[in-house]
C-alpha atoms as a PDB file:
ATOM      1  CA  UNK A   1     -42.335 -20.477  22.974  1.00  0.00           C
ATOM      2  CA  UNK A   2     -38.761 -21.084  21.953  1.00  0.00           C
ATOM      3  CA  UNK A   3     -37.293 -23.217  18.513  1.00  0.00           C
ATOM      4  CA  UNK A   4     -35.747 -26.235  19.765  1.00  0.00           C
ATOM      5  CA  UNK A   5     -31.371 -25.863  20.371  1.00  0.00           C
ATOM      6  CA  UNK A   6     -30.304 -27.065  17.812  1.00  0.00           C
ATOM      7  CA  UNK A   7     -32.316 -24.106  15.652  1.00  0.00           C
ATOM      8  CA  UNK A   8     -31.868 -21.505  18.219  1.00  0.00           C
ATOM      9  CA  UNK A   9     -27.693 -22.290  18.348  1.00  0.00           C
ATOM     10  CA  UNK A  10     -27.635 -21.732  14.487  1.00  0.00           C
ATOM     11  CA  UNK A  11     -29.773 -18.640  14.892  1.00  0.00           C
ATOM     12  CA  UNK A  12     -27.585 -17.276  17.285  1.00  0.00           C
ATOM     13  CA  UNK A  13     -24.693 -17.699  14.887  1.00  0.00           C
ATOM     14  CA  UNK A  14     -26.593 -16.346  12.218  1.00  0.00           C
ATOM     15  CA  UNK A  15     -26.829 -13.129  13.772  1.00  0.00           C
ATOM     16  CA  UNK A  16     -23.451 -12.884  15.467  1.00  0.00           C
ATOM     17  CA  UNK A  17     -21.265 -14.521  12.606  1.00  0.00           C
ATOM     18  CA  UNK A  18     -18.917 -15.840  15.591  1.00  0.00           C
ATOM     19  CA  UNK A  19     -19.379 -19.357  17.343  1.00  0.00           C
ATOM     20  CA  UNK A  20     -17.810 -17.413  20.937  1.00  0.00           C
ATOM     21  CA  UNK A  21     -20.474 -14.437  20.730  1.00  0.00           C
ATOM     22  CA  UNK A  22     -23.752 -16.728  19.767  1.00  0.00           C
ATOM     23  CA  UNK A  23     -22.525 -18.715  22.891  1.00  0.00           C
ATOM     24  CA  UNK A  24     -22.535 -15.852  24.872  1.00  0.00           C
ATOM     25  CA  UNK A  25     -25.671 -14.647  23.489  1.00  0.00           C
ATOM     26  CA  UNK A  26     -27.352 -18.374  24.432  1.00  0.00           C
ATOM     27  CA  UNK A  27     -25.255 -17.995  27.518  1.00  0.00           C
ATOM     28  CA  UNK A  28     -23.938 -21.688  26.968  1.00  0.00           C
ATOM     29  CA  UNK A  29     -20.449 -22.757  26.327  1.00  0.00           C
ATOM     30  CA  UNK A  30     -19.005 -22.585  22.695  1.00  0.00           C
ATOM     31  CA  UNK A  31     -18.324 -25.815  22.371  1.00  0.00           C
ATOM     32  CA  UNK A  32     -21.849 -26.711  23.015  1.00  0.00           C
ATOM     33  CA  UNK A  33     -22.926 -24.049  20.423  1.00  0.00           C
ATOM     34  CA  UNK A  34     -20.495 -26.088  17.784  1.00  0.00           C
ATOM     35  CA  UNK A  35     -22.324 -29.424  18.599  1.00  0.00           C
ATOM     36  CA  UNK A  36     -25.508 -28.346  17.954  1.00  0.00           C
ATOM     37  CA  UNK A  37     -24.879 -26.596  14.697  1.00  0.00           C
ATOM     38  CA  UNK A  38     -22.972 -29.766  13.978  1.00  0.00           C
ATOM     39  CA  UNK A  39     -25.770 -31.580  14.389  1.00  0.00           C
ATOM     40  CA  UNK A  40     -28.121 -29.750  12.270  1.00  0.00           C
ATOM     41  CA  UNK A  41     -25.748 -30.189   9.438  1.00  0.00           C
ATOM     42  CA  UNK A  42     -25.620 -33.925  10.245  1.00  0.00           C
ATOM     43  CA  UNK A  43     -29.584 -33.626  10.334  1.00  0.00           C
ATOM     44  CA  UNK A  44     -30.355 -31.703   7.049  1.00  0.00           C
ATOM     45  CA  UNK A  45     -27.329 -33.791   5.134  1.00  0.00           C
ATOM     46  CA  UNK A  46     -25.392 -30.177   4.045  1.00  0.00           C
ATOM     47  CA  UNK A  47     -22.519 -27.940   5.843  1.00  0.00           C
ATOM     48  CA  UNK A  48     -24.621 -24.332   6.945  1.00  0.00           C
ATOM     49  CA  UNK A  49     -21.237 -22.872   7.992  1.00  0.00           C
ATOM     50  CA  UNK A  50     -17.990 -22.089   5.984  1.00  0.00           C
ATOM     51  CA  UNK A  51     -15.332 -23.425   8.910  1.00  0.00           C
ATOM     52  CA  UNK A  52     -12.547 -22.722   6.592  1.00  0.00           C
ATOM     53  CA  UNK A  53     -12.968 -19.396   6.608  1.00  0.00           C
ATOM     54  CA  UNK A  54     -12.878 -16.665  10.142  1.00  0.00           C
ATOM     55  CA  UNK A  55     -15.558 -14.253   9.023  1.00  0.00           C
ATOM     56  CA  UNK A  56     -18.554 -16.269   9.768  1.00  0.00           C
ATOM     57  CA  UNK A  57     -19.875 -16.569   6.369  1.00  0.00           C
ATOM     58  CA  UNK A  58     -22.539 -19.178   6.181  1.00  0.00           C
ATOM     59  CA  UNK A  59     -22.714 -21.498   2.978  1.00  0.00           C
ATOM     60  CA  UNK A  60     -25.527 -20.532   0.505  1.00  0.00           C
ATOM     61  CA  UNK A  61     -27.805 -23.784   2.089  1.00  0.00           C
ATOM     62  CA  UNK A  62     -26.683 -21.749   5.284  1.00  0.00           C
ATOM     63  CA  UNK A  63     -27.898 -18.240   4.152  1.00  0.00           C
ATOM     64  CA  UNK A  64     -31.235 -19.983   2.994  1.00  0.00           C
ATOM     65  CA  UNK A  65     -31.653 -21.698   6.216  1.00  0.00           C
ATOM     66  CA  UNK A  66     -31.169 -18.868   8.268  1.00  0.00           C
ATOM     67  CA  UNK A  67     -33.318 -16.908   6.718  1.00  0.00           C
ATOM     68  CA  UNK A  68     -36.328 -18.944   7.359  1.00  0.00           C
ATOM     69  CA  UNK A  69     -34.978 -19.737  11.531  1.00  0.00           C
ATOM     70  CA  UNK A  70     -34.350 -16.340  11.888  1.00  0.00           C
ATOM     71  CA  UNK A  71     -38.356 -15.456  10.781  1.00  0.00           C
ATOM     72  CA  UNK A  72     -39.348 -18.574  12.535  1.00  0.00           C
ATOM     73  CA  UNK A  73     -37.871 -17.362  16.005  1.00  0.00           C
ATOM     74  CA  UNK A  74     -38.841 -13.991  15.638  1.00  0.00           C
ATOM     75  CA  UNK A  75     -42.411 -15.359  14.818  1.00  0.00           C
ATOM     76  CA  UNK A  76     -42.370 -17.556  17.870  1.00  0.00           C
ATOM     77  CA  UNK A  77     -41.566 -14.320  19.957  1.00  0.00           C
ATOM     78  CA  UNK A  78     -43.825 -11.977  18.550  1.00  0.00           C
ATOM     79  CA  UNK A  79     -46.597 -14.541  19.728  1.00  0.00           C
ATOM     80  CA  UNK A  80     -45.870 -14.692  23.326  1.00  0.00           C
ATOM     81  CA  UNK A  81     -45.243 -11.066  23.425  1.00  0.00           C
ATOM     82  CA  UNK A  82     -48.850 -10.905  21.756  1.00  0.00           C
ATOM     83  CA  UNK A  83     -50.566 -13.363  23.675  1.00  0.00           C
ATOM     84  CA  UNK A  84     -49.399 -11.600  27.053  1.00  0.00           C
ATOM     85  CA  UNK A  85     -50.630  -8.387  26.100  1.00  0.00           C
ATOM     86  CA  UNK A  86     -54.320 -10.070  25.525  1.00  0.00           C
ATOM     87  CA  UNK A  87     -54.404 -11.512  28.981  1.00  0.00           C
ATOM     88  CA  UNK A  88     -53.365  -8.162  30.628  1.00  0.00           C
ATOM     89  CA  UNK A  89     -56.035  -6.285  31.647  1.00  0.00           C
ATOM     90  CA  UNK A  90     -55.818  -2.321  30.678  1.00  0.00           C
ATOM     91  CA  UNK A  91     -55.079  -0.599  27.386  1.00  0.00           C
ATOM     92  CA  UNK A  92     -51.395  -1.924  27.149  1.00  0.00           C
ATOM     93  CA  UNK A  93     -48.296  -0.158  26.102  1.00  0.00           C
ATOM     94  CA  UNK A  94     -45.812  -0.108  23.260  1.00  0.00           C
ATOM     95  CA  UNK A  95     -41.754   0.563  22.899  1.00  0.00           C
ATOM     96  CA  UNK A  96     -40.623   1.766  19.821  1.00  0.00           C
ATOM     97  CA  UNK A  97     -36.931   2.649  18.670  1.00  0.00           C
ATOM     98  CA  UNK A  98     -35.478   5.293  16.685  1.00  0.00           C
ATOM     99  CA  UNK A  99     -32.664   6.689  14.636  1.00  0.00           C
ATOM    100  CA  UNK A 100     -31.414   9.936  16.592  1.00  0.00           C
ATOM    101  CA  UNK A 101     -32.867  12.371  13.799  1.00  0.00           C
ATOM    102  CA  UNK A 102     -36.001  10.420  13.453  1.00  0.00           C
ATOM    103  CA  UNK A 103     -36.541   9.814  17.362  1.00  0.00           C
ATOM    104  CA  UNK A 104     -35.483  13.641  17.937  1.00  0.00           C
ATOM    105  CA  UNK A 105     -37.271  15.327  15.453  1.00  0.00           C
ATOM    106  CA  UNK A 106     -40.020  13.299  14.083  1.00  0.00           C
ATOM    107  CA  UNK A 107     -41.609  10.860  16.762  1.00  0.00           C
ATOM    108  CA  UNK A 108     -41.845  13.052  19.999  1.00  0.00           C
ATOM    109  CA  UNK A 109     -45.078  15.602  18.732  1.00  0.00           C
ATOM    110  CA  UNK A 110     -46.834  11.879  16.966  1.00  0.00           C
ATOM    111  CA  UNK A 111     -46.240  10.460  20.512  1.00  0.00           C
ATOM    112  CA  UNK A 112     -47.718  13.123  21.964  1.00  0.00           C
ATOM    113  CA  UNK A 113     -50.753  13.777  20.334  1.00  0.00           C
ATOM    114  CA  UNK A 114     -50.960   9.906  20.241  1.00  0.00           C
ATOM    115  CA  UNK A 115     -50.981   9.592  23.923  1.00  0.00           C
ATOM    116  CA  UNK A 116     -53.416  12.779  24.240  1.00  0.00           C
ATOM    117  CA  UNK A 117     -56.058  10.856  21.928  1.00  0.00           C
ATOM    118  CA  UNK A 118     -55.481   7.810  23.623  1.00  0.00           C
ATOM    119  CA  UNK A 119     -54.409   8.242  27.318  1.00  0.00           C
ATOM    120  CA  UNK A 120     -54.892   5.173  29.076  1.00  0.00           C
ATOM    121  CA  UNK A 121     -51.614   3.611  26.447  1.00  0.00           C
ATOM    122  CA  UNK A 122     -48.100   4.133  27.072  1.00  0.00           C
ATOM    123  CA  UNK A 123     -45.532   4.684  24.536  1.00  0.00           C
ATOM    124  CA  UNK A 124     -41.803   4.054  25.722  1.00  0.00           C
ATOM    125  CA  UNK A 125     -39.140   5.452  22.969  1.00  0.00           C
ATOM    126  CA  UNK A 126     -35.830   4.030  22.685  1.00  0.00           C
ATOM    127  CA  UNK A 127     -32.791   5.935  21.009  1.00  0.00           C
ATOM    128  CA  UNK A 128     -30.079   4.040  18.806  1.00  0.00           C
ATOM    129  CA  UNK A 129     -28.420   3.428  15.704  1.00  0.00           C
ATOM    130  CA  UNK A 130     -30.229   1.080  12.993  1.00  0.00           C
ATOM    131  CA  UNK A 131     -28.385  -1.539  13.360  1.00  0.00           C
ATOM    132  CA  UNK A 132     -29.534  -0.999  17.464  1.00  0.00           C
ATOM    133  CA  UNK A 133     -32.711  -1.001  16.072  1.00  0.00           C
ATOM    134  CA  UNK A 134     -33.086  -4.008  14.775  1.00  0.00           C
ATOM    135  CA  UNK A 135     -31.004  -5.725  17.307  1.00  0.00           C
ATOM    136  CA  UNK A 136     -34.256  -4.372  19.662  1.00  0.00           C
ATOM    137  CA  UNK A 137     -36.479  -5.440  17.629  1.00  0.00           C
ATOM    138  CA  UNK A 138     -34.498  -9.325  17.093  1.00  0.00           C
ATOM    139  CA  UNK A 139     -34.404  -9.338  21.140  1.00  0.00           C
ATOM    140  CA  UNK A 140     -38.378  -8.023  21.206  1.00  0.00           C
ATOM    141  CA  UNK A 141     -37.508  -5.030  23.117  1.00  0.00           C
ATOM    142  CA  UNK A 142     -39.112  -2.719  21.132  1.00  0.00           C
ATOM    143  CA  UNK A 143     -41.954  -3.666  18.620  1.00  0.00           C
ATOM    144  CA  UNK A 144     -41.587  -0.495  15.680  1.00  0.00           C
ATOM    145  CA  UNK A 145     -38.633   0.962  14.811  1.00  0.00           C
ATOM    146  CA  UNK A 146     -38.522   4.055  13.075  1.00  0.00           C
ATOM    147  CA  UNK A 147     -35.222   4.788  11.466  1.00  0.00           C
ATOM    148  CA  UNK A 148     -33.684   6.689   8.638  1.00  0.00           C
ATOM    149  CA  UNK A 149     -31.537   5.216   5.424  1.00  0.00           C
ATOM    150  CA  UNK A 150     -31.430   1.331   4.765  1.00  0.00           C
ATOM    151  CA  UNK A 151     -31.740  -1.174   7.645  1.00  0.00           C
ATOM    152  CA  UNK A 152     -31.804  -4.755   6.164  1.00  0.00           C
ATOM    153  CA  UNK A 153     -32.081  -8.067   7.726  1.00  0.00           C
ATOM    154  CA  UNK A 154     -34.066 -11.270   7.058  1.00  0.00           C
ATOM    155  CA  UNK A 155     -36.451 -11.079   9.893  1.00  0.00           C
ATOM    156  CA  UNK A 156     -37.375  -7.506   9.770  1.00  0.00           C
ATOM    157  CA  UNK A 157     -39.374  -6.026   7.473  1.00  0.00           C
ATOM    158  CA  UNK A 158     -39.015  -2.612   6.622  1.00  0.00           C
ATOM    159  CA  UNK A 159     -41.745  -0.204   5.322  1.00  0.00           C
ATOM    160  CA  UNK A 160     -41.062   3.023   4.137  1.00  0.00           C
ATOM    161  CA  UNK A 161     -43.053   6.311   5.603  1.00  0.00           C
ATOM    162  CA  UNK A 162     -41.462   9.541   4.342  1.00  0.00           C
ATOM    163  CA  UNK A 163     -38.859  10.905   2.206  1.00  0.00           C
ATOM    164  CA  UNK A 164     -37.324  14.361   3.128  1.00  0.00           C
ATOM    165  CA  UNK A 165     -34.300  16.394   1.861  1.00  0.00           C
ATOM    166  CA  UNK A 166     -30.942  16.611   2.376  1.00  0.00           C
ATOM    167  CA  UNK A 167     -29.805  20.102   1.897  1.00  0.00           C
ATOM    168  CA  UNK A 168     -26.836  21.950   2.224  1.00  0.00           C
ATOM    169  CA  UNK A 169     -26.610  24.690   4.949  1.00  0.00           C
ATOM    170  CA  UNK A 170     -24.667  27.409   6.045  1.00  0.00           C
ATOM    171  CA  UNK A 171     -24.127  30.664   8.187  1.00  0.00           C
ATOM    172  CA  UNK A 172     -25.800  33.324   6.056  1.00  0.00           C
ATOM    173  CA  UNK A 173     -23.234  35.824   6.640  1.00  0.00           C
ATOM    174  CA  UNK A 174     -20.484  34.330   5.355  1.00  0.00           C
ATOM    175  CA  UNK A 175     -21.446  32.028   2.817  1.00  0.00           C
ATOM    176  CA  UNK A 176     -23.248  32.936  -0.646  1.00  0.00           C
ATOM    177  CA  UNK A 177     -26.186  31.138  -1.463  1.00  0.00           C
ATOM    178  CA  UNK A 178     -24.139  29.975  -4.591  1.00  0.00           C
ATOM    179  CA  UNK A 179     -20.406  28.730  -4.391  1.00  0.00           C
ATOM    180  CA  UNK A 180     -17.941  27.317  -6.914  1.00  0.00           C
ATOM    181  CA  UNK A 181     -17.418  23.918  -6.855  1.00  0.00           C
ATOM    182  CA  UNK A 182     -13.544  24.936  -5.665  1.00  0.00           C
ATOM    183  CA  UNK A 183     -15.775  26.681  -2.650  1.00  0.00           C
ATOM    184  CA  UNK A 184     -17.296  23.729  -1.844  1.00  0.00           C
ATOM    185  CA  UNK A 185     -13.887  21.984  -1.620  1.00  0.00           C
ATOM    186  CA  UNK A 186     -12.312  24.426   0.205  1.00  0.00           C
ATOM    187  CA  UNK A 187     -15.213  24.960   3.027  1.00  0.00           C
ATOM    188  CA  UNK A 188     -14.798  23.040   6.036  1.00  0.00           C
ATOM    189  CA  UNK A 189     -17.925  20.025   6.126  1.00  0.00           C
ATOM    190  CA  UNK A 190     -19.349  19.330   9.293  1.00  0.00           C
ATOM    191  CA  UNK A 191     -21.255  16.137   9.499  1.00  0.00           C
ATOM    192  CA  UNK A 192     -22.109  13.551  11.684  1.00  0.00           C
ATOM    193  CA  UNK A 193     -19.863  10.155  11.951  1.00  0.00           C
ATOM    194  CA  UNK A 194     -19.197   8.016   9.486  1.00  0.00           C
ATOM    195  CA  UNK A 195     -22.480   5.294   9.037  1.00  0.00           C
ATOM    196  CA  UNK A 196     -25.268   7.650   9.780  1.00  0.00           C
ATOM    197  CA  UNK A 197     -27.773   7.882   7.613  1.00  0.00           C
ATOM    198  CA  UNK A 198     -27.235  11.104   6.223  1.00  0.00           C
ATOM    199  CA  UNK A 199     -23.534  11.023   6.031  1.00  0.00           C
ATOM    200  CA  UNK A 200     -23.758   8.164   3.846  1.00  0.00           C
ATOM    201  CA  UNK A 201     -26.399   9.917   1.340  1.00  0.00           C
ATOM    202  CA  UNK A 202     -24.764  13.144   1.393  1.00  0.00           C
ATOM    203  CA  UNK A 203     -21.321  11.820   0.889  1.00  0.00           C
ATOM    204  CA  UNK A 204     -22.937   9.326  -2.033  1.00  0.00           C
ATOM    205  CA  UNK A 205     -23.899  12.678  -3.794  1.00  0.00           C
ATOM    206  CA  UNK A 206     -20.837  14.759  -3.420  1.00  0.00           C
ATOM    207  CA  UNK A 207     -18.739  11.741  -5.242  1.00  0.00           C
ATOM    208  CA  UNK A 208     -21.440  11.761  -8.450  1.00  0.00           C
ATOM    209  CA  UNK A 209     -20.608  15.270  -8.548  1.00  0.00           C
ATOM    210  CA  UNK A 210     -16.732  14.879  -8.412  1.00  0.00           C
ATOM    211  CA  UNK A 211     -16.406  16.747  -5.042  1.00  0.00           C
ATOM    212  CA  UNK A 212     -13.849  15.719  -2.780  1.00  0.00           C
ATOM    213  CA  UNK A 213     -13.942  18.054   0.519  1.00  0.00           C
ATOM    214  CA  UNK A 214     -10.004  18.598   1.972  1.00  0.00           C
ATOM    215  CA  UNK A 215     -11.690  19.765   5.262  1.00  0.00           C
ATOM    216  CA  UNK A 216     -14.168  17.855   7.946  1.00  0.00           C
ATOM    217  CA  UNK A 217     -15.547  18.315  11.393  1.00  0.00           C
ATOM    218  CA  UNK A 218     -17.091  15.157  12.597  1.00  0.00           C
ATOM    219  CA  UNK A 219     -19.826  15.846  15.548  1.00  0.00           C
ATOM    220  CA  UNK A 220     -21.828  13.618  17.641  1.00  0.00           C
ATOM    221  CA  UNK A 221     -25.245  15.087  16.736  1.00  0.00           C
ATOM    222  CA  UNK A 222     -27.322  17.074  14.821  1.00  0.00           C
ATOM    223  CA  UNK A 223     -27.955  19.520  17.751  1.00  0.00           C
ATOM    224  CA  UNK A 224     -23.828  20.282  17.561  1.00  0.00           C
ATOM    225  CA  UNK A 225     -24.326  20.448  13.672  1.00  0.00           C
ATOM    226  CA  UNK A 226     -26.263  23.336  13.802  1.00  0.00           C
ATOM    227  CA  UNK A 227     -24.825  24.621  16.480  1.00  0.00           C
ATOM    228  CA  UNK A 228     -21.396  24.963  14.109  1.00  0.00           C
ATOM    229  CA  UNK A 229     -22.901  25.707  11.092  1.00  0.00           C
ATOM    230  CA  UNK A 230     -24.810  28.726  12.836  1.00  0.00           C
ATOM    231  CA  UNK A 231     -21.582  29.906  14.384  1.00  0.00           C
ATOM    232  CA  UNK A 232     -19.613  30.024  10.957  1.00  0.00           C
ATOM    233  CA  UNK A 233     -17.769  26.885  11.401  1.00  0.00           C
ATOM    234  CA  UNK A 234     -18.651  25.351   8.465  1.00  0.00           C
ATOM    235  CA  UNK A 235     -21.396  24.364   6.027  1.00  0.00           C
ATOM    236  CA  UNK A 236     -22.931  21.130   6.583  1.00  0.00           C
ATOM    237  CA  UNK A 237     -25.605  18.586   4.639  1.00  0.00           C
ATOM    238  CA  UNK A 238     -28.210  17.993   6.665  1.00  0.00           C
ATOM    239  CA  UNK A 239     -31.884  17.013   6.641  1.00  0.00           C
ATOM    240  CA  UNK A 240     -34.046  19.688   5.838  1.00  0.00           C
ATOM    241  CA  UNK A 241     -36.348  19.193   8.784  1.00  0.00           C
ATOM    242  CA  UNK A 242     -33.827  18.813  11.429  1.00  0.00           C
ATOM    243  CA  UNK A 243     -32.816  23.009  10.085  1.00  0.00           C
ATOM    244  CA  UNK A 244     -36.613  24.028   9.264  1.00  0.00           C
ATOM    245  CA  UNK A 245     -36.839  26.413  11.677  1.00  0.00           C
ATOM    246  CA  UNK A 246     -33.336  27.826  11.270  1.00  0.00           C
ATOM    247  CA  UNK A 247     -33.870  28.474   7.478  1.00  0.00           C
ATOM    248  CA  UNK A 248     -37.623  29.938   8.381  1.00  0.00           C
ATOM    249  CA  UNK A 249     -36.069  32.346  10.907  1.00  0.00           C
ATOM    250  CA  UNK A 250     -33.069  33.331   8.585  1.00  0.00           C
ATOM    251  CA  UNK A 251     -30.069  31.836  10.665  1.00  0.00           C
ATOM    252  CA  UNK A 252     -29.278  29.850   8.175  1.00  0.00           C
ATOM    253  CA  UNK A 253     -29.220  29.671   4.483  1.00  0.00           C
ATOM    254  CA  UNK A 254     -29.747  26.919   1.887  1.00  0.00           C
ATOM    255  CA  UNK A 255     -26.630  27.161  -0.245  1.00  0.00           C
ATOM    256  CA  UNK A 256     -27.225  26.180  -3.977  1.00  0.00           C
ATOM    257  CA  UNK A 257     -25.094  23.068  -5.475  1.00  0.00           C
ATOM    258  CA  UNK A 258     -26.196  22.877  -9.125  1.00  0.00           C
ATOM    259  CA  UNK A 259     -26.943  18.515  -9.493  1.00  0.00           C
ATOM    260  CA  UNK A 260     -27.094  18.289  -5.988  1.00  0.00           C
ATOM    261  CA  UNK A 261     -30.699  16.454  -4.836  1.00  0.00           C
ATOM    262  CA  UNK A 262     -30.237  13.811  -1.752  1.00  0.00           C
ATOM    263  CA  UNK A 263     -32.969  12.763  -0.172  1.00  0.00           C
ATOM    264  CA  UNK A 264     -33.335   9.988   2.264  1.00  0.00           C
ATOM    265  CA  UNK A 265     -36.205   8.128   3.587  1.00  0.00           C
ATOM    266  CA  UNK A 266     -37.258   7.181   7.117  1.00  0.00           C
ATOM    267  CA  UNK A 267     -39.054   3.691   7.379  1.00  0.00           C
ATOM    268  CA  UNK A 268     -40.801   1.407  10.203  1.00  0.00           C
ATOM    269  CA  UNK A 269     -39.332  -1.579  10.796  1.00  0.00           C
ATOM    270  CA  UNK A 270     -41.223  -4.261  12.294  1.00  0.00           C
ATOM    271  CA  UNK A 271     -41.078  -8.223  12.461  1.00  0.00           C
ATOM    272  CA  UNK A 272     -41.454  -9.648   9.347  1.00  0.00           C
ATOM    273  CA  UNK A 273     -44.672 -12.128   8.543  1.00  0.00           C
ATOM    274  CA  UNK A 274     -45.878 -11.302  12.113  1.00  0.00           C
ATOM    275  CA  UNK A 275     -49.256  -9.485  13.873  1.00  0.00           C
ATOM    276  CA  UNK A 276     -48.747  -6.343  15.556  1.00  0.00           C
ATOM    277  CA  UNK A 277     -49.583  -6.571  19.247  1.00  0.00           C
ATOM    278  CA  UNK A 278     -52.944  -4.655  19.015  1.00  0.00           C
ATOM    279  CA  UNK A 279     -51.299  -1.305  21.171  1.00  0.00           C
ATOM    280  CA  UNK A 280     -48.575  -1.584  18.582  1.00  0.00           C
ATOM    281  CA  UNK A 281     -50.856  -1.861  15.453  1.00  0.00           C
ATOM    282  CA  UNK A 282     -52.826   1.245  16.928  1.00  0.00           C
ATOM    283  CA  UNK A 283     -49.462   3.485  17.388  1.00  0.00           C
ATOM    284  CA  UNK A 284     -48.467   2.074  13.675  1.00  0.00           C
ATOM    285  CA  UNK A 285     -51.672   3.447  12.224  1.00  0.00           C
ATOM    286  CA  UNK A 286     -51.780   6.632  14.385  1.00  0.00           C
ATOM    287  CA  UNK A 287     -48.434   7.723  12.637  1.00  0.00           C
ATOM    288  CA  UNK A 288     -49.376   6.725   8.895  1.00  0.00           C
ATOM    289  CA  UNK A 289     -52.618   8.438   9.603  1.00  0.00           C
ATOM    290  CA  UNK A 290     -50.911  11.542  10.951  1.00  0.00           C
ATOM    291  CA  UNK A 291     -47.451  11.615   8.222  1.00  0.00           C
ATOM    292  CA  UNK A 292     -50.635  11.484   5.989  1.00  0.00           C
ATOM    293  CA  UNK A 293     -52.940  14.778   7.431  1.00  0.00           C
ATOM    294  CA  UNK A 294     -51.152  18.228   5.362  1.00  0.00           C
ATOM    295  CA  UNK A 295     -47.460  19.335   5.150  1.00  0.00           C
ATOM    296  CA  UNK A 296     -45.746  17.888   8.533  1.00  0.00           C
ATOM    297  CA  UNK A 297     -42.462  20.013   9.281  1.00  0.00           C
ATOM    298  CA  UNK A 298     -41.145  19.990   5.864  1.00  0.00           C
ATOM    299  CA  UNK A 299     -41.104  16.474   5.236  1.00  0.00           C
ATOM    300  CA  UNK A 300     -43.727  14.385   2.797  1.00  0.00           C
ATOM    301  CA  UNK A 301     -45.473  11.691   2.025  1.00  0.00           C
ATOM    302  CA  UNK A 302     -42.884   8.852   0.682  1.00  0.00           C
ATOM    303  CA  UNK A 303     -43.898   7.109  -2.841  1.00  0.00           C
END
């Protein structure tokens, strides 16, 4: 089931913001992507797109527009992805996607003990950024997405699941558990690249606290994090369950920052106004259910 092309053209620039991408996204020519929007506008009796400008900013009567075509094709989607999974025969399957930290750390033992308690349904995990998330989700590649920090878009709802720490970490031997705040300036930072989830809530809390670090080491993961940090590289901020064993075994050490308290959240992110296919409902309420049952790795209950 598809919106007619007129709608799907203008949802196509909706997303991409450029007339030569949504074209290649339709896999039409641009021109024809310009006619139809062109004759929405002529059909509704009000401009949707700002031509003046290069950025693709849609008018406000655009932004309300595309807000509802966006959540109408995602609707339309979710249906046919739905309705296939009823006339399968067998217990189905699911793909979800995840933020590295959440998909590393947090979904593999849920998936698991998921697919132990219900073995005849598969669960495929993707790995990506958020905004790879929800372009997976847009495209119905993957159903849930489970990602850390804010992921916002008018078609996708997002509900949040946990909240966890952000602490600050470092090599026990050579750094106290409490620094000066000149310390903390002169310490080298190792953190992950700019637009991840926790750089942007850990560097949000070192400017309310006037801190302005002269030294960083950008790495690709949170695996080479604490690989540096337990090697003396460098202190890092980092969630508190990606480190739980490290600080349990005494590798590393939390390192006091008097006003320092970050905490992020990681939510599911599904499509908005629409049914879970019934695999995917089951696999949503396995991991409330189980974020829900005791202390789970040093994370808790969001709320």
């Amino acid at each position: 089931m598809k919106l007619e092309a007129r709608l799907r053209a203008f949802a196509a620039y909706a997303r991409q913001r450029s007339f030569s991408a949504a074209a290649a996204e339709l896999r039409i020519s641009q021109p024809a992507v310009s006619k139809h929007i062109a004759d929405l506008e002529r059909a509704l009796g009000i401009a949707l797109v700002e031509r003046a400008r290069r950025d693709g900013t849609l008018t406000p009567a655009g932004d309300f527009v595309a807000n509802h075509v966006l959540r109408a094709e995602a609707l339309l989607a979710q249906a046919t992805l739905g309705a296939a999974q009823f006339r399968e025969s067998g217990p189905g399957s699911v793909t979800v996607v995840a933020s590295s930290l959440t998909g590393t750390y947090l979904l593999p033992e849920i998936i698991a003990e998921f697919q132990h308690a219900h073995p005849g349904l598969r669960v495929g995990l993707q790995l990506g950024t958020a905004a790879q998330a929800i372009d997976l989700l847009r495209s119905h590649r993957a159903e849930l997405g489970f990602v850390a920090g804010p992921a916002v878009a008018p078609e996708i709802e997002t509900e949040p699941l946990i909240a966890y720490d952000v602490v600050i970490v470092g090599n026990p031997a050579i750094y106290r558990p409490r620094s000066s705040r000149d310390d903390f300036e002169r310490l080298t930072w190792i953190s992950r690249e700019e637009g991840s989830a926790t750089r942007i809530s850990s560097d949000a809390g070192l400017a309310r606290l006037g801190i302005a670090p002269r030294r960083r080491l950008e790495l690709s993961s949170n695996e080479a994090i604490v690989h540096a940090v337990r090697r003396g590289f460098g202190i890092a901020a980092i969630s508190r369950y990606v480190v739980a064993a490290e600080l349990r075994a005494g590798s590393m050490v939390a390192i006091d920052l008097p006003g320092w308290n970050v905490r992020n959240v990681v939510s599911v992110l599904r499509v908005r106004d629409a049914r879970l296919t019934p695999s995917a409902e089951r696999f949503h309420g396995f991991v409330r259910d189980w974020l829900t049952q005791g202390d789970r790795a040093d994370i808790s209950p969001s709320g």
